[in-house]
C-alpha atoms as a PDB file:
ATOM      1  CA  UNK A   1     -28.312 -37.245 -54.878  1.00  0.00           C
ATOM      2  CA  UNK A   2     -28.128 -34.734 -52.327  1.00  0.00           C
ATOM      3  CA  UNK A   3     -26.378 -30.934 -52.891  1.00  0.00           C
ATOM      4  CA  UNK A   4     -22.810 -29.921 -51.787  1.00  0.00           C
ATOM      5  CA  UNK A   5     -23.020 -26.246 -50.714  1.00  0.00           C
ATOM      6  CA  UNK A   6     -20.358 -24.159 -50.334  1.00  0.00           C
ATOM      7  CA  UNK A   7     -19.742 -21.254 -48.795  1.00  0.00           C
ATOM      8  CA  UNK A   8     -16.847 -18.550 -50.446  1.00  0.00           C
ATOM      9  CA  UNK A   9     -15.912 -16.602 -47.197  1.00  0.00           C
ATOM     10  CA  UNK A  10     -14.522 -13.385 -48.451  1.00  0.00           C
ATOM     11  CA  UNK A  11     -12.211 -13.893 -51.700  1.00  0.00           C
ATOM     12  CA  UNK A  12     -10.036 -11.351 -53.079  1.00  0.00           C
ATOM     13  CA  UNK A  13     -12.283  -8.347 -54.188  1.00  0.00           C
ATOM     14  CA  UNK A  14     -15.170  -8.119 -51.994  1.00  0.00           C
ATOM     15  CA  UNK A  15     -14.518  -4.699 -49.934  1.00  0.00           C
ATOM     16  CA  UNK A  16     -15.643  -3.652 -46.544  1.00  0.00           C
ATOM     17  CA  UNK A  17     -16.725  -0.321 -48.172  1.00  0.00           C
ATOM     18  CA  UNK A  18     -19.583  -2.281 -50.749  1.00  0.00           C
ATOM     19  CA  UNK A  19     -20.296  -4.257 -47.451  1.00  0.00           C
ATOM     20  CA  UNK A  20     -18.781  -3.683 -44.304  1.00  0.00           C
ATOM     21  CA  UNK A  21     -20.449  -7.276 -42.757  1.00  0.00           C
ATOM     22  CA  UNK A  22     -17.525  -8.614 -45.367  1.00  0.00           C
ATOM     23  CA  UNK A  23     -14.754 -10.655 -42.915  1.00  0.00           C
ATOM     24  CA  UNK A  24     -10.964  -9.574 -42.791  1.00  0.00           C
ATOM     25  CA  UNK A  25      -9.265 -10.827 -39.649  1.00  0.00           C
ATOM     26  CA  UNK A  26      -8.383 -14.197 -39.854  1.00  0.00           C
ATOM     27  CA  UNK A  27     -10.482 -14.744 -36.723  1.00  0.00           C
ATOM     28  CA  UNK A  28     -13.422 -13.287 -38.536  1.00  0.00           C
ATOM     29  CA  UNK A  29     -12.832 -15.626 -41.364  1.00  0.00           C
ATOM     30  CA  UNK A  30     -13.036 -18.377 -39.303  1.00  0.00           C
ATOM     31  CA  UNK A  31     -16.108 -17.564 -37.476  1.00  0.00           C
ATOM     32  CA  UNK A  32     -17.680 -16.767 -40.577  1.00  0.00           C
ATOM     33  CA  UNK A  33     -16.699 -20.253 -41.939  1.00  0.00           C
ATOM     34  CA  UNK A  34     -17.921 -21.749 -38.906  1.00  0.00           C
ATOM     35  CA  UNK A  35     -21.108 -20.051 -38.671  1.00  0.00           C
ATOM     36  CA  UNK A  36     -21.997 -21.066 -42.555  1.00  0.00           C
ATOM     37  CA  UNK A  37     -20.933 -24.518 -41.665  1.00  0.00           C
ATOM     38  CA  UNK A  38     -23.766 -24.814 -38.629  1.00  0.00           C
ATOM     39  CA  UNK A  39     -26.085 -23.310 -41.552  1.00  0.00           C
ATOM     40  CA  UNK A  40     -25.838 -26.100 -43.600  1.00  0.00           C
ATOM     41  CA  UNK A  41     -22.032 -25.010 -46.140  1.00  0.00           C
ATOM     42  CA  UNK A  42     -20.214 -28.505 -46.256  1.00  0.00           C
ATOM     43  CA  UNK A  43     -17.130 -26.765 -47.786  1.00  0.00           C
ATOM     44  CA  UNK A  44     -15.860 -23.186 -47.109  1.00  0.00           C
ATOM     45  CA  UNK A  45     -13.732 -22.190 -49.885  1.00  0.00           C
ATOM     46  CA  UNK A  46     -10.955 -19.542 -47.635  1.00  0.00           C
ATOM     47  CA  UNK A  47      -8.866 -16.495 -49.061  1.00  0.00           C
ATOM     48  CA  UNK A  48      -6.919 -14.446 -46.250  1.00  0.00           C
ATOM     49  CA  UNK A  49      -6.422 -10.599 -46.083  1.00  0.00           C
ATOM     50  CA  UNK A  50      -4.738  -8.164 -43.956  1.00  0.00           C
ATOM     51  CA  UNK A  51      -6.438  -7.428 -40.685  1.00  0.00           C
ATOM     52  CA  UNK A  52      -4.682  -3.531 -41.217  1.00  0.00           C
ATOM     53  CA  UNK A  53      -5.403  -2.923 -44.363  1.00  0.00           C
ATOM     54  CA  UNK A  54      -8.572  -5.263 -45.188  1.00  0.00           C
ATOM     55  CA  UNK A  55      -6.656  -6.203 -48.560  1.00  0.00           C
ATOM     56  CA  UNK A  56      -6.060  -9.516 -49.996  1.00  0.00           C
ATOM     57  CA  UNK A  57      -3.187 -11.310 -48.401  1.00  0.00           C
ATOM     58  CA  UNK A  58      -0.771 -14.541 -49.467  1.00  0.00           C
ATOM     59  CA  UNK A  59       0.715 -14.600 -46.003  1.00  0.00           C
ATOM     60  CA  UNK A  60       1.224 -17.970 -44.721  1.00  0.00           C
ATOM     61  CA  UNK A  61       0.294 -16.959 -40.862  1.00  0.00           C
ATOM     62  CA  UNK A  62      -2.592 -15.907 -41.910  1.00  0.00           C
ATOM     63  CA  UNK A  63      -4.283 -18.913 -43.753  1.00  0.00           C
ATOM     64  CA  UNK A  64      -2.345 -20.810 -40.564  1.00  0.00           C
ATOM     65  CA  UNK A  65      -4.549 -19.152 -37.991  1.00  0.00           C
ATOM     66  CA  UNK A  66      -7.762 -19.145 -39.785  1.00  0.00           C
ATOM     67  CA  UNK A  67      -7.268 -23.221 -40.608  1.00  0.00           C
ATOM     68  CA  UNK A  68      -6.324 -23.953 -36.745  1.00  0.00           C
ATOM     69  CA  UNK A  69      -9.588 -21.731 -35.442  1.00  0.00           C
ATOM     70  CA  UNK A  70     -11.735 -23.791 -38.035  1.00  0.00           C
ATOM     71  CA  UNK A  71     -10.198 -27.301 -37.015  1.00  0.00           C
ATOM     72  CA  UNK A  72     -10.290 -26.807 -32.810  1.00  0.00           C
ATOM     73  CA  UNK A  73     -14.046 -26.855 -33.548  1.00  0.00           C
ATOM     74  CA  UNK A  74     -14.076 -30.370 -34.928  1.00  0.00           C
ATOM     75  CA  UNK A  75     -16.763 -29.262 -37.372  1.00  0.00           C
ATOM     76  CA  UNK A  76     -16.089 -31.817 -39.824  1.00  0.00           C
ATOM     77  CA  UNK A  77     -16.336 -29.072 -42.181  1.00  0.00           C
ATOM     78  CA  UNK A  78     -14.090 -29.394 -45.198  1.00  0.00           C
ATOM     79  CA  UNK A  79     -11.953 -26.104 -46.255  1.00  0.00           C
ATOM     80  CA  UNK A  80     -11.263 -25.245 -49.649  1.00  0.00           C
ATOM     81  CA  UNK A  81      -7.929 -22.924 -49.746  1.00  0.00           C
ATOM     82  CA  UNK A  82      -7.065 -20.629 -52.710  1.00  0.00           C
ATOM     83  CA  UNK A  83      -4.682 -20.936 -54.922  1.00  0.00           C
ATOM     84  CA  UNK A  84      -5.550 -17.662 -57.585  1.00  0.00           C
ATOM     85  CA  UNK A  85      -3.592 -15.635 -56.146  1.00  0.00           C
ATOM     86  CA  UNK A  86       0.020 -15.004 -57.566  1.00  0.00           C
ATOM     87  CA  UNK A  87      -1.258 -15.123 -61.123  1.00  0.00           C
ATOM     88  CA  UNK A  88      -2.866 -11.964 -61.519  1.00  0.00           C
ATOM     89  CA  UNK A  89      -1.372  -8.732 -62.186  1.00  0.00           C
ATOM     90  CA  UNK A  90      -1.317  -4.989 -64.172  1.00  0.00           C
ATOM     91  CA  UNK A  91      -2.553  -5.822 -68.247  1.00  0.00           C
ATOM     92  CA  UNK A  92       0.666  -3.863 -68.853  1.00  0.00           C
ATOM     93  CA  UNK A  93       2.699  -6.775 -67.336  1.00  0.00           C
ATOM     94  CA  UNK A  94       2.199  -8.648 -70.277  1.00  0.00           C
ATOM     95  CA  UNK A  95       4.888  -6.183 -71.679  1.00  0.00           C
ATOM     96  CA  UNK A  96       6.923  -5.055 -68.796  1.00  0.00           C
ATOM     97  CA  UNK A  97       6.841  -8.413 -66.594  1.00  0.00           C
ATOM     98  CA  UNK A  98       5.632  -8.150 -62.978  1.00  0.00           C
ATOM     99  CA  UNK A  99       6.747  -9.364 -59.952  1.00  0.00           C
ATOM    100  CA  UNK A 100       2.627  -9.785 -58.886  1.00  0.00           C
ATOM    101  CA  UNK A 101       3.342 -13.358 -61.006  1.00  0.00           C
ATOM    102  CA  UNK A 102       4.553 -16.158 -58.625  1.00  0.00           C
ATOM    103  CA  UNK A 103       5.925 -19.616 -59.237  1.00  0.00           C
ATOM    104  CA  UNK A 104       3.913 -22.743 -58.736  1.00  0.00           C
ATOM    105  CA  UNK A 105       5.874 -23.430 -55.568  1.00  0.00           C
ATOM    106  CA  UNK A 106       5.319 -20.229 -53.955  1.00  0.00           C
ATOM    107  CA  UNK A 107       1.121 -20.137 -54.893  1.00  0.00           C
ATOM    108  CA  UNK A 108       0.301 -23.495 -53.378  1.00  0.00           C
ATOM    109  CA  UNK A 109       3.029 -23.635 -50.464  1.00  0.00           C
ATOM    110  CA  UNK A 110       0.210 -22.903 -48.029  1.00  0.00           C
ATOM    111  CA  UNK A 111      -1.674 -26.074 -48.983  1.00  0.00           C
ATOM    112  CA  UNK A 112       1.092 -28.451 -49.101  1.00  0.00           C
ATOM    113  CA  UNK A 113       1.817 -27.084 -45.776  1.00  0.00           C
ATOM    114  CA  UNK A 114      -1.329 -26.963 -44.441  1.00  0.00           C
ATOM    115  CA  UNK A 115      -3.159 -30.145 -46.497  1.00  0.00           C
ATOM    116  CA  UNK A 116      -6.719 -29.106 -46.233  1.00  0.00           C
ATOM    117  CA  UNK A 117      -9.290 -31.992 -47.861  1.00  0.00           C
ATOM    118  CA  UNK A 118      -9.787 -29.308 -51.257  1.00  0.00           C
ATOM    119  CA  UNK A 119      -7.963 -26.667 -53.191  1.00  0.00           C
ATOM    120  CA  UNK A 120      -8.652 -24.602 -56.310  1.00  0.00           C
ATOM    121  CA  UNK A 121      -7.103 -24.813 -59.480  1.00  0.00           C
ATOM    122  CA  UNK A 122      -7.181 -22.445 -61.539  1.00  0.00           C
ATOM    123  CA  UNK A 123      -6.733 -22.843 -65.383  1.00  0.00           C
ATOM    124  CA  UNK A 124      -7.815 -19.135 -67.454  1.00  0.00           C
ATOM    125  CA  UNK A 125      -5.392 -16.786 -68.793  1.00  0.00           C
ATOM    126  CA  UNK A 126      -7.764 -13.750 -69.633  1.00  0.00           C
ATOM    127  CA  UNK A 127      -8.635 -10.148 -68.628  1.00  0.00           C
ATOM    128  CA  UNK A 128     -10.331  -9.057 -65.733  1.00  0.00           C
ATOM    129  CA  UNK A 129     -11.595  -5.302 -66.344  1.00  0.00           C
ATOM    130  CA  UNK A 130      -9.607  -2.795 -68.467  1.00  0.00           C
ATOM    131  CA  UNK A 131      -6.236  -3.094 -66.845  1.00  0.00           C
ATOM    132  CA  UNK A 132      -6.117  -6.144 -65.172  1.00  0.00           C
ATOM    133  CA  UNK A 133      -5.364  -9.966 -66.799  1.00  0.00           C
ATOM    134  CA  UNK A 134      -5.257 -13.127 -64.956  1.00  0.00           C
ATOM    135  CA  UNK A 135      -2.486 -15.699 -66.720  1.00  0.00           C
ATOM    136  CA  UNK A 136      -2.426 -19.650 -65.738  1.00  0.00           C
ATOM    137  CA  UNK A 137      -0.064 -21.349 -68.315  1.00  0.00           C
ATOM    138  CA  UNK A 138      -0.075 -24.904 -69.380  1.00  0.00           C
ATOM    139  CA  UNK A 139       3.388 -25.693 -67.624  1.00  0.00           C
ATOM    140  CA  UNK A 140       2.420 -23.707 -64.452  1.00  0.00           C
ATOM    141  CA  UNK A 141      -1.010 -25.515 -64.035  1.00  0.00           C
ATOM    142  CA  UNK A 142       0.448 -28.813 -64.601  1.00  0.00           C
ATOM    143  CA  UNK A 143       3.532 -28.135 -61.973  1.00  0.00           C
ATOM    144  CA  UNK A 144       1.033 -27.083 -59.376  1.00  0.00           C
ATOM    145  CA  UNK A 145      -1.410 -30.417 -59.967  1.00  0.00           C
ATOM    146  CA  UNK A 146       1.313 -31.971 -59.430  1.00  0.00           C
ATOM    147  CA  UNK A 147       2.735 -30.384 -55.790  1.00  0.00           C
ATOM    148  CA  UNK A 148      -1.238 -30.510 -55.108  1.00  0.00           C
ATOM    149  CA  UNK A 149      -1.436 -34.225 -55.355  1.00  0.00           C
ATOM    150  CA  UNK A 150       1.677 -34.726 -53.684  1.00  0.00           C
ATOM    151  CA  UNK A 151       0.170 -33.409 -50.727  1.00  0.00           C
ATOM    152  CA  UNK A 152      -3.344 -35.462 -50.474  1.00  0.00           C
ATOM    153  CA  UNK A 153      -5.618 -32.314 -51.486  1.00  0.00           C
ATOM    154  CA  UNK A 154      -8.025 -32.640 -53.636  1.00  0.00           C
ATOM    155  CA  UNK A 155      -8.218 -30.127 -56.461  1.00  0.00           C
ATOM    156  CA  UNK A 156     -11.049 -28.174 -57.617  1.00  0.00           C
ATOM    157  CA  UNK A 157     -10.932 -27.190 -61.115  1.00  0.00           C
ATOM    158  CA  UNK A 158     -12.012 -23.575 -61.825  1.00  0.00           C
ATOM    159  CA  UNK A 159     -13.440 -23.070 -65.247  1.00  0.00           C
ATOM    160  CA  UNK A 160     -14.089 -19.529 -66.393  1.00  0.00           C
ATOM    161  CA  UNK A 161     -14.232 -20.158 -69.798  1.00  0.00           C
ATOM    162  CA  UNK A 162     -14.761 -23.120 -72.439  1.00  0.00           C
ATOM    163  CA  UNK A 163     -11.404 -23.121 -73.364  1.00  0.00           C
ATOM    164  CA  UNK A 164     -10.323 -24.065 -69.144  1.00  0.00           C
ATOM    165  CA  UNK A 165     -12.370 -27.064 -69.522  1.00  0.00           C
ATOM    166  CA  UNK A 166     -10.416 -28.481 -72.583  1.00  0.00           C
ATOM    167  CA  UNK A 167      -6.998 -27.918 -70.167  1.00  0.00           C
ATOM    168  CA  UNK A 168      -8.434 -29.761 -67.866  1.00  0.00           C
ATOM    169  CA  UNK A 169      -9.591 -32.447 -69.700  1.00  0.00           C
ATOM    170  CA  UNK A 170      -6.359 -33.001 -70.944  1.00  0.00           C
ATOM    171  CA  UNK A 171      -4.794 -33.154 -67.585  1.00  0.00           C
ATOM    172  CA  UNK A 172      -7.342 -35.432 -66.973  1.00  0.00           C
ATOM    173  CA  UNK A 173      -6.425 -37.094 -69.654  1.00  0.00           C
ATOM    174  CA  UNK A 174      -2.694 -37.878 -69.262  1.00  0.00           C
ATOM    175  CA  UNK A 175      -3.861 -38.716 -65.562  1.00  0.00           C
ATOM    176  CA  UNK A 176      -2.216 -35.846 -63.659  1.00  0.00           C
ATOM    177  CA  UNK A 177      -5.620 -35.184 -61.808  1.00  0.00           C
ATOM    178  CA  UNK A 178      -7.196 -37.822 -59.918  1.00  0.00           C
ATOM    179  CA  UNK A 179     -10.746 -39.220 -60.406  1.00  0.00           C
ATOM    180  CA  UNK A 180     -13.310 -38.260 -60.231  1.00  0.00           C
ATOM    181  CA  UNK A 181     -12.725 -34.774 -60.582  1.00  0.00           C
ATOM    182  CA  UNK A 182     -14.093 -31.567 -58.764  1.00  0.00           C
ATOM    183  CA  UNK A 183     -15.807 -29.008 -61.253  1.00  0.00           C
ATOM    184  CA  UNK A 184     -16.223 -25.555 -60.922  1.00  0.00           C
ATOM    185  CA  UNK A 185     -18.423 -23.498 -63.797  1.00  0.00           C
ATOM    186  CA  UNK A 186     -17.626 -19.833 -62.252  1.00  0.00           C
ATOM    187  CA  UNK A 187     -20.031 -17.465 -64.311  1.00  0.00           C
ATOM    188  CA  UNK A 188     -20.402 -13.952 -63.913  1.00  0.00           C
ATOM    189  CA  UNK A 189     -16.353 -12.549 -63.880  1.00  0.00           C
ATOM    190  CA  UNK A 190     -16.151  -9.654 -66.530  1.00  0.00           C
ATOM    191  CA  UNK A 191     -14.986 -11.253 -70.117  1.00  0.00           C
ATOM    192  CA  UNK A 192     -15.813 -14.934 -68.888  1.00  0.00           C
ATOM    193  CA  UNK A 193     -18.339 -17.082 -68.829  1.00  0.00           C
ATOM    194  CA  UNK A 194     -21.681 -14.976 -68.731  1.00  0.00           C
ATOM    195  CA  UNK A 195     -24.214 -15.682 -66.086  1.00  0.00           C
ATOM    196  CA  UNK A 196     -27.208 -17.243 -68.558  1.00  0.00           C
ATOM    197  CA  UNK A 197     -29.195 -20.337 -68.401  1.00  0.00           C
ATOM    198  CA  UNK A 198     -27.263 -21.054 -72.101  1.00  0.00           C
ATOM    199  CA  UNK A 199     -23.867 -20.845 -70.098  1.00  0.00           C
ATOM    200  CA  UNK A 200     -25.099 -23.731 -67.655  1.00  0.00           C
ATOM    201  CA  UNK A 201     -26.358 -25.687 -70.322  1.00  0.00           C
ATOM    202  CA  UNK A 202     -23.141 -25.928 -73.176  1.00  0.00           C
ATOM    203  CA  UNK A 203     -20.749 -25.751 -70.117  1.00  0.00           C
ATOM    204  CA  UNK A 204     -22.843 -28.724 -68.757  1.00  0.00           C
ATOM    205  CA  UNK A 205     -22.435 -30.542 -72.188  1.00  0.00           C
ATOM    206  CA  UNK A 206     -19.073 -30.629 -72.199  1.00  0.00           C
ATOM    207  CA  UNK A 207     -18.108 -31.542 -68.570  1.00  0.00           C
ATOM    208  CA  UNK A 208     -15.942 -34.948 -67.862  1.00  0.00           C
ATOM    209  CA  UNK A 209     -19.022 -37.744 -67.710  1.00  0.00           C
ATOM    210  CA  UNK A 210     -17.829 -38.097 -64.224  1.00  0.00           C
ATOM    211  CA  UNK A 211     -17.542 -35.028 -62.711  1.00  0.00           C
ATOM    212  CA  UNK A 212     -18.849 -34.094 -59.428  1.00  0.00           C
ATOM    213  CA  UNK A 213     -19.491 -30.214 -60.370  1.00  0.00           C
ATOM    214  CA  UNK A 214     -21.344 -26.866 -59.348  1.00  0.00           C
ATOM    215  CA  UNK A 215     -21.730 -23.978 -61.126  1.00  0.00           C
ATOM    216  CA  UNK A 216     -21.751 -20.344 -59.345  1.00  0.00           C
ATOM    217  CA  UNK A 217     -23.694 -16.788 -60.346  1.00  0.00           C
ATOM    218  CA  UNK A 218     -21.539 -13.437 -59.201  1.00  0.00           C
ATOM    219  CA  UNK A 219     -23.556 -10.782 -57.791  1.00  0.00           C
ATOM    220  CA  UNK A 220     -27.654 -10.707 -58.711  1.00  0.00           C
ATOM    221  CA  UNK A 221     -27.061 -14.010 -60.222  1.00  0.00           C
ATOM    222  CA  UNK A 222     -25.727 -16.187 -57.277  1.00  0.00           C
ATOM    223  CA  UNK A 223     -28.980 -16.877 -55.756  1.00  0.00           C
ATOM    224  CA  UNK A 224     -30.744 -18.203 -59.601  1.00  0.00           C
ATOM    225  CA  UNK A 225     -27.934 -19.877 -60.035  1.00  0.00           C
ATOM    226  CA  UNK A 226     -28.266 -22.048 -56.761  1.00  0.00           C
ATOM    227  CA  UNK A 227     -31.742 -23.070 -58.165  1.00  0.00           C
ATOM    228  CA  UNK A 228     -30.421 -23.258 -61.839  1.00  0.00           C
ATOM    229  CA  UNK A 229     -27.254 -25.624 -60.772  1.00  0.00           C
ATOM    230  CA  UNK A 230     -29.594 -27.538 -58.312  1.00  0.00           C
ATOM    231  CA  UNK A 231     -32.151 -28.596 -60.819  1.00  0.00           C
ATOM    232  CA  UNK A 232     -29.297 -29.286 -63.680  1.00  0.00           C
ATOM    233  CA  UNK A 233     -27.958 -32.064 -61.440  1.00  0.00           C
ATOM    234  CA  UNK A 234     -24.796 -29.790 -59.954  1.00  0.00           C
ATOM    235  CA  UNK A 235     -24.467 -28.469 -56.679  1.00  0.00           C
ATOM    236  CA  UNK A 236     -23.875 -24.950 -55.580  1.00  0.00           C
ATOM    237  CA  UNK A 237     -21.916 -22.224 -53.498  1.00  0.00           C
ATOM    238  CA  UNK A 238     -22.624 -18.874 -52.397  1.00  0.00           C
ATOM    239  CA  UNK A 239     -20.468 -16.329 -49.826  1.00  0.00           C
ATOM    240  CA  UNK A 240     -19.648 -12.935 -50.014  1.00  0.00           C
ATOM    241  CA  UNK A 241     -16.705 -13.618 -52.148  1.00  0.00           C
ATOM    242  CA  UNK A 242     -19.017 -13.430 -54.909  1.00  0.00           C
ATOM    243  CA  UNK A 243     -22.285 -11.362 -53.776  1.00  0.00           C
ATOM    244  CA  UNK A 244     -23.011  -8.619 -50.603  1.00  0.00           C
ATOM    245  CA  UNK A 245     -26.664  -8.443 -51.115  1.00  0.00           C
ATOM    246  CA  UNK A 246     -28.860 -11.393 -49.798  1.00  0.00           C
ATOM    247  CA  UNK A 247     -31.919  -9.899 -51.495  1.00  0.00           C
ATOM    248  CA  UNK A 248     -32.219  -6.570 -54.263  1.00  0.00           C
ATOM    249  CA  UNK A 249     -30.403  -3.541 -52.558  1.00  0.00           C
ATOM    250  CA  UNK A 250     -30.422  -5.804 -48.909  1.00  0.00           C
ATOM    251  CA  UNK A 251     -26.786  -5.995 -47.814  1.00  0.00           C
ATOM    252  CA  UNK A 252     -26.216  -9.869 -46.286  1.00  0.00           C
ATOM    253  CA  UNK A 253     -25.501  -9.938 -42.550  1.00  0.00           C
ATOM    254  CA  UNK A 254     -23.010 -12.579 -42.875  1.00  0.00           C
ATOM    255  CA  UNK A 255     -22.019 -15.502 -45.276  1.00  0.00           C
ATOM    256  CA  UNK A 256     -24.235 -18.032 -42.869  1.00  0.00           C
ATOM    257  CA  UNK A 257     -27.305 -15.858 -43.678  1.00  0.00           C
ATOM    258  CA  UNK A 258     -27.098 -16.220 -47.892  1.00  0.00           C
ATOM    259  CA  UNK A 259     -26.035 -20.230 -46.849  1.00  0.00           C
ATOM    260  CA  UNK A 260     -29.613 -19.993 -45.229  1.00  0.00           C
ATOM    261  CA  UNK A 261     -31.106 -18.713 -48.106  1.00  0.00           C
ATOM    262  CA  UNK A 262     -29.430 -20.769 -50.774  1.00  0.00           C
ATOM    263  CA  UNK A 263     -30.604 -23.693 -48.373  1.00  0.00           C
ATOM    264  CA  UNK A 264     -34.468 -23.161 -48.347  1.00  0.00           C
ATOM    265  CA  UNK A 265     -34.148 -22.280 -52.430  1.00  0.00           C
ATOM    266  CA  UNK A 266     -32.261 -26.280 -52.534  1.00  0.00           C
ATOM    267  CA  UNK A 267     -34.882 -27.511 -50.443  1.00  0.00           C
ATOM    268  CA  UNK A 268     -37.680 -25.345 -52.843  1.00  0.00           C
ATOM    269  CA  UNK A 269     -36.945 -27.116 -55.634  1.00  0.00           C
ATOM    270  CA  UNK A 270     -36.795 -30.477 -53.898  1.00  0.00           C
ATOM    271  CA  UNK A 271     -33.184 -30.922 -52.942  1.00  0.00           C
ATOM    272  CA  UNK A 272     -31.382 -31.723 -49.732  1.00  0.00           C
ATOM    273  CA  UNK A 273     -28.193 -30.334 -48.590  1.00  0.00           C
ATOM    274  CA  UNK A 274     -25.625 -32.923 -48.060  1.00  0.00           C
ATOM    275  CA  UNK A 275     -23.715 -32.871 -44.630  1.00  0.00           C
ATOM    276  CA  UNK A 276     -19.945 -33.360 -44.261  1.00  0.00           C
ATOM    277  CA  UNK A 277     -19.385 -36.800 -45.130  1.00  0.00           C
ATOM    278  CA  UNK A 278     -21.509 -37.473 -47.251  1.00  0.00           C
ATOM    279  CA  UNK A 279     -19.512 -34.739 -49.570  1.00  0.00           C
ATOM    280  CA  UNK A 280     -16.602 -36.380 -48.523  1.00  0.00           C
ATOM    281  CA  UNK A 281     -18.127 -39.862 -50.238  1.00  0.00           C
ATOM    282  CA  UNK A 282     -18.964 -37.663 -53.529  1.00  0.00           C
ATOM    283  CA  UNK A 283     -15.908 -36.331 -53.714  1.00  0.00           C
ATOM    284  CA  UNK A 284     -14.009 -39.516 -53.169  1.00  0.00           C
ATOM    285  CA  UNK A 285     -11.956 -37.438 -50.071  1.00  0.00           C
ATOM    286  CA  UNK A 286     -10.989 -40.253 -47.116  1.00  0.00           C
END
């Protein structure tokens, strides 16, 4: 089995100041995604932000531009839009209610407008640092598998915890996600899964039989991890979403620099990177 590799452009939290190589414009997120693509990513997984302020964005014109740049190439790459955001807010919200919280409609508008081959799905209600907390209800997650499939995108589940893989099992379950479904094991965020060999192994354990699944390290772990998912029979993803150093206290160049690295560690430990369509065929995507 070859590896799907892909490549997290610039996410939510990275900022220029930790690495000022990070992309903002939605022309330099497209370039980005393109240049990881040549160096081997199969999928970019795409957040937006705004080109003033560098911050993360939900505008619509945004993720428009930086999906039209990425398609006039005729790649064959396959983009992977967000949909976190709109479920995050203040840990006081909990209390006070926040308008930071969006309906299913409004989070995954983008992608039933703009039908790219993959999506994320997120399914963890927890905190995120001292005073921030991330909520994905039952209801919520099942409305926006729903307007998901209704479009033709394929979702990938995001599992932060042990307790988002039972959710999605159940969904699985009751048949509101297709098969065979997409896995994410996302180790690393603050108060989630932990970045450990143990993680890989009980989150492994207890994945659908049939998944087609990769897990991720955030910062010093993303590179082990690419090794550690490889040789677990999982595939892998890297970007700047998740790490700015390409090697201890090295700041990466670009996104298609730590896809070059995680590339010769694949092919290290006897893998081969699998090119567009043959990730299509894995992940059952016409």
């Amino acid at each position: 089995m070859k590896t799907i590799l892909t490549c997290a452009i610039t996410g939510a939290h990275t900022t220029k100041k930790s690495n000022p190589n990070l992309p903002v414009t939605p022309q330099e997120i497209a370039d980005s995604a393109l240049e990881s693509a040549a160096a081997g990513a199969s999928i970019v997984h795409l957040h937006v932000r705004d080109p003033e302020t560098a911050g993360p964005s939900m505008k619509f014109e945004y993720y428009q531009e930086v999906v039209e740049r990425i398609r006039s190439q005729n790649s064959g790459v396959l983009i992977n839009l967000t949909t976190g955001p709109g479920a995050a807010g203040p840990a006081a919200s909990v209390r006070t209610g926040s308008d930071s919280f969006l309906s299913p409609e409004e989070r995954v508008r983008h992608v039933v407008l703009l039908r790219p081959e993959i999506c994320s799905l997120d399914f963890n209600t927890m905190n995120r640092g001292p005073d921030h907390i991330t909520v994905n209800s039952v209801p919520v997650i099942r409305e926006m598998a729903k307007l998901i499939q209704q479009a033709g995108v394929k979702p990938e589940l995001e599992i932060f915890d042990s307790g988002d893989m039972m959710i999605a099992k159940d969904l699985l379950d009751r048949g509101e996600i297709e098969e065979p479904p997409m896995v994410q094991i996302a180790t690393g965020v603050k108060w989630g899964w932990p970045s450990c060999p143990e993680t890989l192994h009980y989150a492994r354990s207890i994945l659908p039989s049939n998944a087609v699944w990769y897990a991720f390290g955030v910062g010093r772990w993303q590179m082990p991890y690419v090794a550690l998912s490889t040789i677990n029979g999982g595939h892998a993803r890297v970007g700047l979403e998740d790490n700015i150093f390409v090697s201890p206290r090295v700041l990466a160049r670009s996104n298609a620099e730590l896809v070059t690295k995680a590339k010769r560690i694949i092919e290290d430990v006897g893998g081969q990177l699998a090119n567009p369509q043959e990730t299509r065929n894995m992940l059952g995507i016409s």
